[in-house]
Structures are given as C-alpha cells and as structure tokens.
C-alpha atoms as a PDB file:
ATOM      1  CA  UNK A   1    -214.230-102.061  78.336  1.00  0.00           C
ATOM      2  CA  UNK A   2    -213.702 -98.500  78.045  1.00  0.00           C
ATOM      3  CA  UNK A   3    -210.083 -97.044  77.366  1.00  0.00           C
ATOM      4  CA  UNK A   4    -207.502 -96.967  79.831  1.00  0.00           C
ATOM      5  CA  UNK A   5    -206.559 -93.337  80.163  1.00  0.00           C
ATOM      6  CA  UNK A   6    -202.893 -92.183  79.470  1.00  0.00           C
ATOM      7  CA  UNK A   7    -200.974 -93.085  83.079  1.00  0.00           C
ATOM      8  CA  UNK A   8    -197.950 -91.399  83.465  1.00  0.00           C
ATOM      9  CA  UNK A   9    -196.069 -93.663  85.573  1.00  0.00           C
ATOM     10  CA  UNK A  10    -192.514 -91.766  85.606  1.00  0.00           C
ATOM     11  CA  UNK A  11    -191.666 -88.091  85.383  1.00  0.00           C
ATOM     12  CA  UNK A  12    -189.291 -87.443  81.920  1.00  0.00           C
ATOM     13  CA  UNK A  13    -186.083 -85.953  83.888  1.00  0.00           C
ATOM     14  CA  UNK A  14    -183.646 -85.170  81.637  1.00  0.00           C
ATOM     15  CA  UNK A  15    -184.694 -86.807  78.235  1.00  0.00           C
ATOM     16  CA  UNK A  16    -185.722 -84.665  75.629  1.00  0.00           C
ATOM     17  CA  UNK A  17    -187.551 -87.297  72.916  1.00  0.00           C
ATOM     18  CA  UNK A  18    -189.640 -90.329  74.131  1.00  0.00           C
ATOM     19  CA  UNK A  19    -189.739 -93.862  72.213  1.00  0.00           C
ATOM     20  CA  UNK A  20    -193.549 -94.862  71.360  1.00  0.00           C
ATOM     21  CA  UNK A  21    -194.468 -97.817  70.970  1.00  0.00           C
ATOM     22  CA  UNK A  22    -197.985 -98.802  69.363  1.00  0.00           C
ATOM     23  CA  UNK A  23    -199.760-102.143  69.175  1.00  0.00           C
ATOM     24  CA  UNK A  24    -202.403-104.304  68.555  1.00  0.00           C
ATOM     25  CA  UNK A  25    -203.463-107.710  69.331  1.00  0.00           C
ATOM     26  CA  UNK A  26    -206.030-109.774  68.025  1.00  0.00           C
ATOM     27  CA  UNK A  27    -206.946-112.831  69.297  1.00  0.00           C
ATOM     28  CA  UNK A  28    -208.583-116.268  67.420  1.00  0.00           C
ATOM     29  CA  UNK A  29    -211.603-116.587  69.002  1.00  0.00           C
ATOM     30  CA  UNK A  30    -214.028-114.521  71.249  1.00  0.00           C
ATOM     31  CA  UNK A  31    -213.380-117.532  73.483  1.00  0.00           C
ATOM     32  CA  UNK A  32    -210.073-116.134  73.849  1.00  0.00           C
ATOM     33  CA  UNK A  33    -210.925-112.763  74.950  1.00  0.00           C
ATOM     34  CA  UNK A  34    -211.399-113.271  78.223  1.00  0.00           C
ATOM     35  CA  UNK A  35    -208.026-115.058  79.303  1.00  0.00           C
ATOM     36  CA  UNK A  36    -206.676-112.185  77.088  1.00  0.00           C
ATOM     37  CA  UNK A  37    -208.199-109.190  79.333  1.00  0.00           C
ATOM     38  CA  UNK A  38    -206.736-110.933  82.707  1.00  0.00           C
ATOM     39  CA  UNK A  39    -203.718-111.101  81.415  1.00  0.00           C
ATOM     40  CA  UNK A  40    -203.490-107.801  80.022  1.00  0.00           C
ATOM     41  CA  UNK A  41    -204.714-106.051  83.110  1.00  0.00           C
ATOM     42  CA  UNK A  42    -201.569-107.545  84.889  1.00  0.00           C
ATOM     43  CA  UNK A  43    -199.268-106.353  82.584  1.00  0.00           C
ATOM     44  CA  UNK A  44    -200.772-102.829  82.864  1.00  0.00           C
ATOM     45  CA  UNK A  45    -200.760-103.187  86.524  1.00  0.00           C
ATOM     46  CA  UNK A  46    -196.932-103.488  85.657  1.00  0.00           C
ATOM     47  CA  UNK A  47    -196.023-100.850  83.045  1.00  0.00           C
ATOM     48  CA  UNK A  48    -197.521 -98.501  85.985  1.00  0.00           C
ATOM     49  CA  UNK A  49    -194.622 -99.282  87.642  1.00  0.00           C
ATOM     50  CA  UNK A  50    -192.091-100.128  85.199  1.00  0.00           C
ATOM     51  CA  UNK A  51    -188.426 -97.826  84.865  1.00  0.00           C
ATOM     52  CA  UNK A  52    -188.523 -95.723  82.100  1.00  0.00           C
ATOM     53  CA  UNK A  53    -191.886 -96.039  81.096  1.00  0.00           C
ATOM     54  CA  UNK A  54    -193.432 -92.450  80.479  1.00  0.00           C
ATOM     55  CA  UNK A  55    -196.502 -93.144  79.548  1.00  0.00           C
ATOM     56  CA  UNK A  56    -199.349 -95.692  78.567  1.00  0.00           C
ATOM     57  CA  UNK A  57    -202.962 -96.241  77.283  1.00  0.00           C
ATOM     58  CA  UNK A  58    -205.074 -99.263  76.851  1.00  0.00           C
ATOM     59  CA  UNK A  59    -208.108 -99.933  74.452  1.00  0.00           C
ATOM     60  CA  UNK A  60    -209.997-103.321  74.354  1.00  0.00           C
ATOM     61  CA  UNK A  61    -212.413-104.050  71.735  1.00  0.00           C
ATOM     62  CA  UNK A  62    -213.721-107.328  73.047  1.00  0.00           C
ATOM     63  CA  UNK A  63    -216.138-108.402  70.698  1.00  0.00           C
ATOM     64  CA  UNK A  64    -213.942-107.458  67.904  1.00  0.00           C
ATOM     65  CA  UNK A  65    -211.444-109.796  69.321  1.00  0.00           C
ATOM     66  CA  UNK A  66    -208.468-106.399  69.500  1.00  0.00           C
ATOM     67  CA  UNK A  67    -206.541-105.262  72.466  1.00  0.00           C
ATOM     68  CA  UNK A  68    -204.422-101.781  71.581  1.00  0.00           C
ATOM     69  CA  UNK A  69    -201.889-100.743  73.567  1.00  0.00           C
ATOM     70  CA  UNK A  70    -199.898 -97.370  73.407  1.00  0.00           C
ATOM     71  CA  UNK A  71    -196.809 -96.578  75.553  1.00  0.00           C
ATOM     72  CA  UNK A  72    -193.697 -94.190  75.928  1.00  0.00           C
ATOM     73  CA  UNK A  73    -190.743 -94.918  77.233  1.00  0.00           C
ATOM     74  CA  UNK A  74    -187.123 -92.713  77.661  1.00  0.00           C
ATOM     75  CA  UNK A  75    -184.987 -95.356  75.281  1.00  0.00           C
ATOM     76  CA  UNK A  76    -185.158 -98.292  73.826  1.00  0.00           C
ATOM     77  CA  UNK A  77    -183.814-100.006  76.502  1.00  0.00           C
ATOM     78  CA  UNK A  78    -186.571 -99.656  79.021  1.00  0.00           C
ATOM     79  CA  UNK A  79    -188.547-100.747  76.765  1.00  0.00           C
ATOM     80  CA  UNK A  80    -186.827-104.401  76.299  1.00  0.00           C
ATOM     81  CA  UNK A  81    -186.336-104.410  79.837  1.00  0.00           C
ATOM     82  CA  UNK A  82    -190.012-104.065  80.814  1.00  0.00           C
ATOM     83  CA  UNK A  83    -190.804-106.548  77.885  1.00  0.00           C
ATOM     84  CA  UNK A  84    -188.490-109.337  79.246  1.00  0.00           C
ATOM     85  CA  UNK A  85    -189.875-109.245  82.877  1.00  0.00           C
ATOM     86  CA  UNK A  86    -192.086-111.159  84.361  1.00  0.00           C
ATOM     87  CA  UNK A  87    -195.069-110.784  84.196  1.00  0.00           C
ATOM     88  CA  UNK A  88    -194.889-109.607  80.642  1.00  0.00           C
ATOM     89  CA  UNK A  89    -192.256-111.581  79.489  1.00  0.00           C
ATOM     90  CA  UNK A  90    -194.801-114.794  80.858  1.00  0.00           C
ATOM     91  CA  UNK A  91    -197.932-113.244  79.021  1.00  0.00           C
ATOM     92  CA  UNK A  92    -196.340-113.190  75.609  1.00  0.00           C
ATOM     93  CA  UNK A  93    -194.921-116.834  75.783  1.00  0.00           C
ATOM     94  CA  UNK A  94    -199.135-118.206  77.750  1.00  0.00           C
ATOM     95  CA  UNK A  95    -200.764-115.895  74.950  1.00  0.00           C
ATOM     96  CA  UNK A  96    -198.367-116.851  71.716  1.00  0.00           C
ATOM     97  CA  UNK A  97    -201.002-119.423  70.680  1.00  0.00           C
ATOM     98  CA  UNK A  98    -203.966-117.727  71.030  1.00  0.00           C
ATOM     99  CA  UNK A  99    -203.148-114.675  68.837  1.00  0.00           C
ATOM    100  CA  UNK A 100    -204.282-114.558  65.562  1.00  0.00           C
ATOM    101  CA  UNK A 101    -201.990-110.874  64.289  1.00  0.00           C
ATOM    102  CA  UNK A 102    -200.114-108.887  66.575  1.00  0.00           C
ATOM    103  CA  UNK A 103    -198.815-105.538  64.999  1.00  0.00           C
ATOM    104  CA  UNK A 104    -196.037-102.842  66.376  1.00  0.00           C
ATOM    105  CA  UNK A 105    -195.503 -99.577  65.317  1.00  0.00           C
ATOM    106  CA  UNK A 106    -192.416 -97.749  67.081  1.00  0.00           C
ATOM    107  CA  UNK A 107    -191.247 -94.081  66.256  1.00  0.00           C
ATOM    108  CA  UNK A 108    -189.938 -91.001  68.537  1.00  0.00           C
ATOM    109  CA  UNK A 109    -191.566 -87.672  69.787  1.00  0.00           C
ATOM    110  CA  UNK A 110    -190.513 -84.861  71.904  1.00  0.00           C
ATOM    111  CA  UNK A 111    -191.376 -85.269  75.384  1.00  0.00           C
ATOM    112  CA  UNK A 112    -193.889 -82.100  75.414  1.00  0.00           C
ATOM    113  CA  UNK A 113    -195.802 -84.210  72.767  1.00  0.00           C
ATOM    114  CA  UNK A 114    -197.151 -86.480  75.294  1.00  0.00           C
ATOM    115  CA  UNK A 115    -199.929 -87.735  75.232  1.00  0.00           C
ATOM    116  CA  UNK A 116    -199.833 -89.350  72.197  1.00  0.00           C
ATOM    117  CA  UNK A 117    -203.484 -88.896  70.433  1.00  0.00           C
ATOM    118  CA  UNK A 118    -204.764 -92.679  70.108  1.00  0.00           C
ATOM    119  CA  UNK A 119    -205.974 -91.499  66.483  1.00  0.00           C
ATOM    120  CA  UNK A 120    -202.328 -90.858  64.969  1.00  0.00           C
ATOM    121  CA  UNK A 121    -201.451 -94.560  66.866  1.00  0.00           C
ATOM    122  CA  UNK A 122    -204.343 -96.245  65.014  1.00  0.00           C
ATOM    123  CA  UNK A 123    -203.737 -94.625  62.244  1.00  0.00           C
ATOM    124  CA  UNK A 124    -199.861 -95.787  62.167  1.00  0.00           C
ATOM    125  CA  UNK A 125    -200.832 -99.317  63.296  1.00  0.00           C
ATOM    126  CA  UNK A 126    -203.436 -99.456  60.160  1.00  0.00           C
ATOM    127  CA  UNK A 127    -200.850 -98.582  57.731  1.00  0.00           C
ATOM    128  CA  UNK A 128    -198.159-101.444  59.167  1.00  0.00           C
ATOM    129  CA  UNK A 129    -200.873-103.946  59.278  1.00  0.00           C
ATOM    130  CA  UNK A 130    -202.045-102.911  55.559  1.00  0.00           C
ATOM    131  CA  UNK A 131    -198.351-103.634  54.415  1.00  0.00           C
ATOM    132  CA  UNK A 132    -198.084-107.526  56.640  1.00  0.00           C
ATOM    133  CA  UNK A 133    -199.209-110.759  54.368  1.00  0.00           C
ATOM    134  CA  UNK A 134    -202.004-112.201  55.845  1.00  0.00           C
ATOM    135  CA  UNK A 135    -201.541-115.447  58.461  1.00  0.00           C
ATOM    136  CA  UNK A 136    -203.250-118.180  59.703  1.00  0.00           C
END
C-alpha cells in the first residue's frame, strides 16, 4: 500500500507549537497483516475527523509486517482523547495480541513546520526502538 499523504484534518487557530506523535507497529505474522490494515483504515477514517488533530500520515509495509503512523495534534490532550475513543480505543484492545513491538516517539514543533518529513519520524522511531530490550 502506498503512503497515506499528510491530511490536514483541522486548521491550527491559535496554537503556536504542535505535539507529534510517531509510531510503528509490527505485527507477528503476515497472517496478521490483513486484519491489521482494516483496522487501521478505520482509525484513519477517524483521526480525519478527530478535534485537535492537525495532521496525519500513514505508511504500511505489508510484507514486512510494519504499519507507521505520524500525526500532529494542538496538545496533549487531543491526543488522549482521540486515543480513548472508539474506534481507536477498540483497535488497540482487538489488536493487543497480535503485535509483536509497537514503538512511540512524541516531541513538539512549530506549527509552520508541518508537514513533518516521514524521514526525521523514521529516523526518531529507529533510535527509540534501538534503545527497547527485545520481546517476545
């Protein structure tokens, strides 16, 4: 699947600096991949819509068994809202045993910085995975 260009689902107003949050996903098997990709096309369907959200990007990597995701939001607090609703909040708990890592990278820009360059988010997510122990 090709990348998900950057949406931007809601105009700045008055904030300044933007929250970013990086991650990436991989799942156990490539039997998992599938069931993966549904579900994360419904949460995109609802970070489109989602308060606060500024912007967002997807990348799946199917056969390498990664889904990437890179989003802005206005605080911190959008952010935790959009991740504990449904269907989001669902996703996480139905996909919890499937994953095999799941890495998060979070750090601030100013708002004029958006887009984010998905090279500088892999590169951050890289580094935090590098520093994780592996688990099985």
């Amino acid at each position: 699947m090709p990348t998900l260009p950057w949406t931007v689902p809601n105009a700045p107003g008055d904030t300044t600096s933007a929250l970013v949050m990086a991650s990436c996903f991989e799942v156990r098997g490539l039997k998992d991949v599938p069931r993966f990709f549904t579900k994360s096309l419904a949460a995109w369907r609802q970070v489109r819509k989602a308060p606060g959200c500024l912007g967002a990007s997807l990348i799946a990597r199917p056969l390498k068994r990664t889904f990437l995701t890179l989003s802005a939001w206005d605080d911190r607090q959008s952010l935790m809202t959009f991740n504990d609703t449904d269907p989001h909040r669902g996703i996480v708990i139905a996909m919890r045993p499937t994953m095999k890592t799941a890495t998060f990278v979070f750090w601030n820009v100013e708002v004029g910085d958006l887009p984010i360059d998905w090279a500088d988010a892999e590169r951050r997510i890289a580094e935090k995975a590098a520093t994780r122990p592996e688990v099985d």
